[in-house]
Protein backbone atom coordinates (compact mmCIF):
# COMPACT_ATOMS: atom_id res chain seq x y z
CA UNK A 1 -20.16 -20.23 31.03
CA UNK A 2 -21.29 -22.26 28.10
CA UNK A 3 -19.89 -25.04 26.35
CA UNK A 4 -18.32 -24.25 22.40
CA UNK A 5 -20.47 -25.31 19.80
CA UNK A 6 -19.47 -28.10 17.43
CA UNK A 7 -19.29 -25.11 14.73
CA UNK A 8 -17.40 -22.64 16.57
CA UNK A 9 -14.62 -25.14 17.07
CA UNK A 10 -14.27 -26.19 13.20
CA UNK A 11 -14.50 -22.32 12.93
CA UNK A 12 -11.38 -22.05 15.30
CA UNK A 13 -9.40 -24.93 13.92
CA UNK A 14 -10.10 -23.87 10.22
CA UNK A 15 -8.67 -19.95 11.15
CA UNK A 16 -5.54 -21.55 12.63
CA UNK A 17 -5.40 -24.17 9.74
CA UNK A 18 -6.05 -20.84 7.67
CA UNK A 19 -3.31 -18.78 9.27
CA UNK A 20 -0.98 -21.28 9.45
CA UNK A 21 -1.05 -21.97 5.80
CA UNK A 22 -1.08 -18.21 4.85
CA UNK A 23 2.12 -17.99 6.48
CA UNK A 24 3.88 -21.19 5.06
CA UNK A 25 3.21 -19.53 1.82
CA UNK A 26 4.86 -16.19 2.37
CA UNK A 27 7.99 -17.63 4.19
CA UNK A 28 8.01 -20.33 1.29
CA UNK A 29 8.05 -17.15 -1.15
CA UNK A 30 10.20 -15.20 1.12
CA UNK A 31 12.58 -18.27 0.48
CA UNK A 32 12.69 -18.09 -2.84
CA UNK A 33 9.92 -20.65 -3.43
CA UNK A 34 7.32 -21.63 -6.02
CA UNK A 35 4.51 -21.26 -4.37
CA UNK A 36 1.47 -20.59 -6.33
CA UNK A 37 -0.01 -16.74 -5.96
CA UNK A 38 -3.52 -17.75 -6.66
CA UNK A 39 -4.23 -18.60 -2.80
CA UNK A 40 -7.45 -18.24 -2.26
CA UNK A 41 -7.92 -17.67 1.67
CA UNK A 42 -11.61 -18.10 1.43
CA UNK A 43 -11.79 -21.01 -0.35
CA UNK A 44 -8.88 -22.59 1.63
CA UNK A 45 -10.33 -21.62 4.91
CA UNK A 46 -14.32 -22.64 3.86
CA UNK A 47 -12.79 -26.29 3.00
CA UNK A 48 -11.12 -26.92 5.95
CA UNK A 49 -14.24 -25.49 8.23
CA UNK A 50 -16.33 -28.25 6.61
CA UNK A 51 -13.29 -31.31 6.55
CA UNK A 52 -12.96 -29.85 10.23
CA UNK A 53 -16.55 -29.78 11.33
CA UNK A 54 -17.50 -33.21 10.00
CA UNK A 55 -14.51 -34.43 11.97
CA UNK A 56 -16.10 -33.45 14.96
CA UNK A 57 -19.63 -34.34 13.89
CA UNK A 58 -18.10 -37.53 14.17
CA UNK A 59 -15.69 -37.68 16.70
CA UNK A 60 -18.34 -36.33 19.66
C-alpha cells in the first residue's frame, strides 16, 4: 500500500473544506441569511488546495 502524497492530502482537505463551506451557505440561505450567491466553488476550493498544500509543505 503506498503512502498519500503531499498533494492528494491538500486535495482531500480542500474537498472537505469545499463541501463544508458549500453547505454552510445553503443552510445559512435556508435560514433566511445573506449569504452572497456568487460562490464560486472552484475558486473557493483551488485557494484552499494551495493554503492547504503549503501547510503541509511545511509541516512534513
Amino acid at each position: 500500500m503506498s503512502e498519500l502524497t503531499k498533494e492528494q492530502r491538500a486535495h482531500d482537505l480542500a474537498i472537505t473544506a469545499t463541501q463544508l463551506e458549500a453547505q454552510r451557505i445553503m443552510l445559512s440561505k435556508s435560514n433566511g441569511g445573506t449569504e452572497p450567491s456568487d460562490f464560486d466553488i472552484y475558486r473557493y476550493y483551488y485557494k484552499t488546495y494551495q493554503a492547504c498544500l503549503e501547510a503541509m509543505n511545511k509541516d512534513f
